[in-house]
Protein backbone atom coordinates (compact mmCIF):
# COMPACT_ATOMS: atom_id res chain seq x y z
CA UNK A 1 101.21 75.96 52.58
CA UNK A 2 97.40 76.50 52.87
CA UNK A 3 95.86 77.13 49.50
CA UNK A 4 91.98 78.62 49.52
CA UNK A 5 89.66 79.74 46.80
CA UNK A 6 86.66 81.23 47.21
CA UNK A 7 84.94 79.53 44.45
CA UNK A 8 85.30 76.15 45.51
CA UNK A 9 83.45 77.03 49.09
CA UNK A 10 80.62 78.11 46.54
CA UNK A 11 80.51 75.48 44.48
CA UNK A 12 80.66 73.21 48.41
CA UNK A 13 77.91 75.37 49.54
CA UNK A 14 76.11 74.98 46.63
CA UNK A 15 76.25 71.10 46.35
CA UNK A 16 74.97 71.33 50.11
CA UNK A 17 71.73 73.95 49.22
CA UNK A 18 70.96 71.94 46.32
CA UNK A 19 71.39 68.18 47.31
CA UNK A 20 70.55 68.94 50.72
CA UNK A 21 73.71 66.38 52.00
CA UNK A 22 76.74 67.65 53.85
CA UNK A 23 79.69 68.34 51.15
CA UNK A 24 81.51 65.95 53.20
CA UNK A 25 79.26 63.40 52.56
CA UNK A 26 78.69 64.41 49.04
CA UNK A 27 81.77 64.07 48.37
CA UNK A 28 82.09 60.29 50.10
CA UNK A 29 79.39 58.92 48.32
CA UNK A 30 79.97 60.38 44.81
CA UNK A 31 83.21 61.32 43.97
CA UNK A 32 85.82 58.98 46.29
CA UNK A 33 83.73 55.84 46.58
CA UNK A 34 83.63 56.36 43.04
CA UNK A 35 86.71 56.22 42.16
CA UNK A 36 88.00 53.97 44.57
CA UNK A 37 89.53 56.52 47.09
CA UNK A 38 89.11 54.90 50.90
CA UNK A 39 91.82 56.85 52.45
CA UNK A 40 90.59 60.42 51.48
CA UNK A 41 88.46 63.10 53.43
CA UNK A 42 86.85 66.57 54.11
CA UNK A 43 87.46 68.57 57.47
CA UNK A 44 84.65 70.31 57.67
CA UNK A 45 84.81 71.88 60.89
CA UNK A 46 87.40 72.73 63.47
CA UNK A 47 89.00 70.11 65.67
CA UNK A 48 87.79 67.14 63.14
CA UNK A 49 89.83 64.47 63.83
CA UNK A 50 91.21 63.11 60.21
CA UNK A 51 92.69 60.01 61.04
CA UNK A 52 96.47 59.36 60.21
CA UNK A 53 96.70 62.86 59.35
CA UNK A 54 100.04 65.09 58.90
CA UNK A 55 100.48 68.85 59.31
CA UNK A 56 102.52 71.45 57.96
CA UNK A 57 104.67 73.41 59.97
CA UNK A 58 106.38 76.94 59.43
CA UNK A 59 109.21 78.76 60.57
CA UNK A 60 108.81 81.12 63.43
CA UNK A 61 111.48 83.78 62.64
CA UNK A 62 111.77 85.83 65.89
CA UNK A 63 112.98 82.20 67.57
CA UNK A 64 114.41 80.55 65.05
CA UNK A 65 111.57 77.45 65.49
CA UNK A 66 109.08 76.16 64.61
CA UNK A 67 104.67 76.25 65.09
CA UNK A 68 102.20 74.69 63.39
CA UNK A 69 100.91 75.67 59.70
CA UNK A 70 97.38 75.56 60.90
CA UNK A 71 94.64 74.31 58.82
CA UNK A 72 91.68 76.63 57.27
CA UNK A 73 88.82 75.15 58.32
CA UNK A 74 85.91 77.47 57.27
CA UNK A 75 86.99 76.89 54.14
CA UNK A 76 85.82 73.36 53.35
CA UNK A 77 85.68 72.70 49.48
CA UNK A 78 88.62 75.17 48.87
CA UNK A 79 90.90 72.96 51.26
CA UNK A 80 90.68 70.51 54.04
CA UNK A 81 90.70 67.26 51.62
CA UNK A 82 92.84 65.17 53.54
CA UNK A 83 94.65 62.15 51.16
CA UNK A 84 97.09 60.05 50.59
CA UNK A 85 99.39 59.61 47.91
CA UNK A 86 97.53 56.19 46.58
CA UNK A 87 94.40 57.65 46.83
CA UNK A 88 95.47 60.82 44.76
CA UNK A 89 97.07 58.45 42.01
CA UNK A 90 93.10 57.27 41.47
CA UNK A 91 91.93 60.42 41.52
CA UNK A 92 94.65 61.64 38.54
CA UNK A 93 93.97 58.51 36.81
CA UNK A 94 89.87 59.34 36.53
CA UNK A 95 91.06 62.32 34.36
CA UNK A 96 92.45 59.45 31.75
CA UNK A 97 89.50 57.21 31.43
């Protein structure tokens, strides 16, 4: 399942124009140092290597088999925050405190 929403590439570009770091980084430094989150990342362009990384797969149909979900890379912000299940328990815990 890819999920994308124009808004959040704004609100990535935005952080970019007006802090003048790479969301990527941005997003390292302020919002998963912060809370603790050393297994989580941002694909920002196509044919980043996320380390210990899983993809999605969907049927094919016509042959009964299977191809790769793909990823939608120019769309950074909206998707392409790669985590893990520990790291996402942090992140749902930050709404609590």
């Amino acid at each position: 399942m890819n999920y994308a929403n124009t808004s959040y590439l704004l609100l990535a570009e935005v952080i970019e124009c007006v802090t003048g770091v790479p969301f990527g980084e941005w997003m390292e430094e302020n919002v998963f140092q912060a809370l603790g989150m050393e297994h989580t990342a941002v694909k920002t362009r196509s044919g980043q290597i996320i380390l210990n990384s899983a993809l999605g797969y969907a049927g094919v149909p016509s042959t009964s088999g299977w191809e790769e979900g793909g990823d939608l890379d120019a769309f950074y912000g909206a998707t392409g925050i790669y985590t893990t299940m520990s790291d996402l328990t942090r992140w749902l815990h930050n709404f609590h405190d």
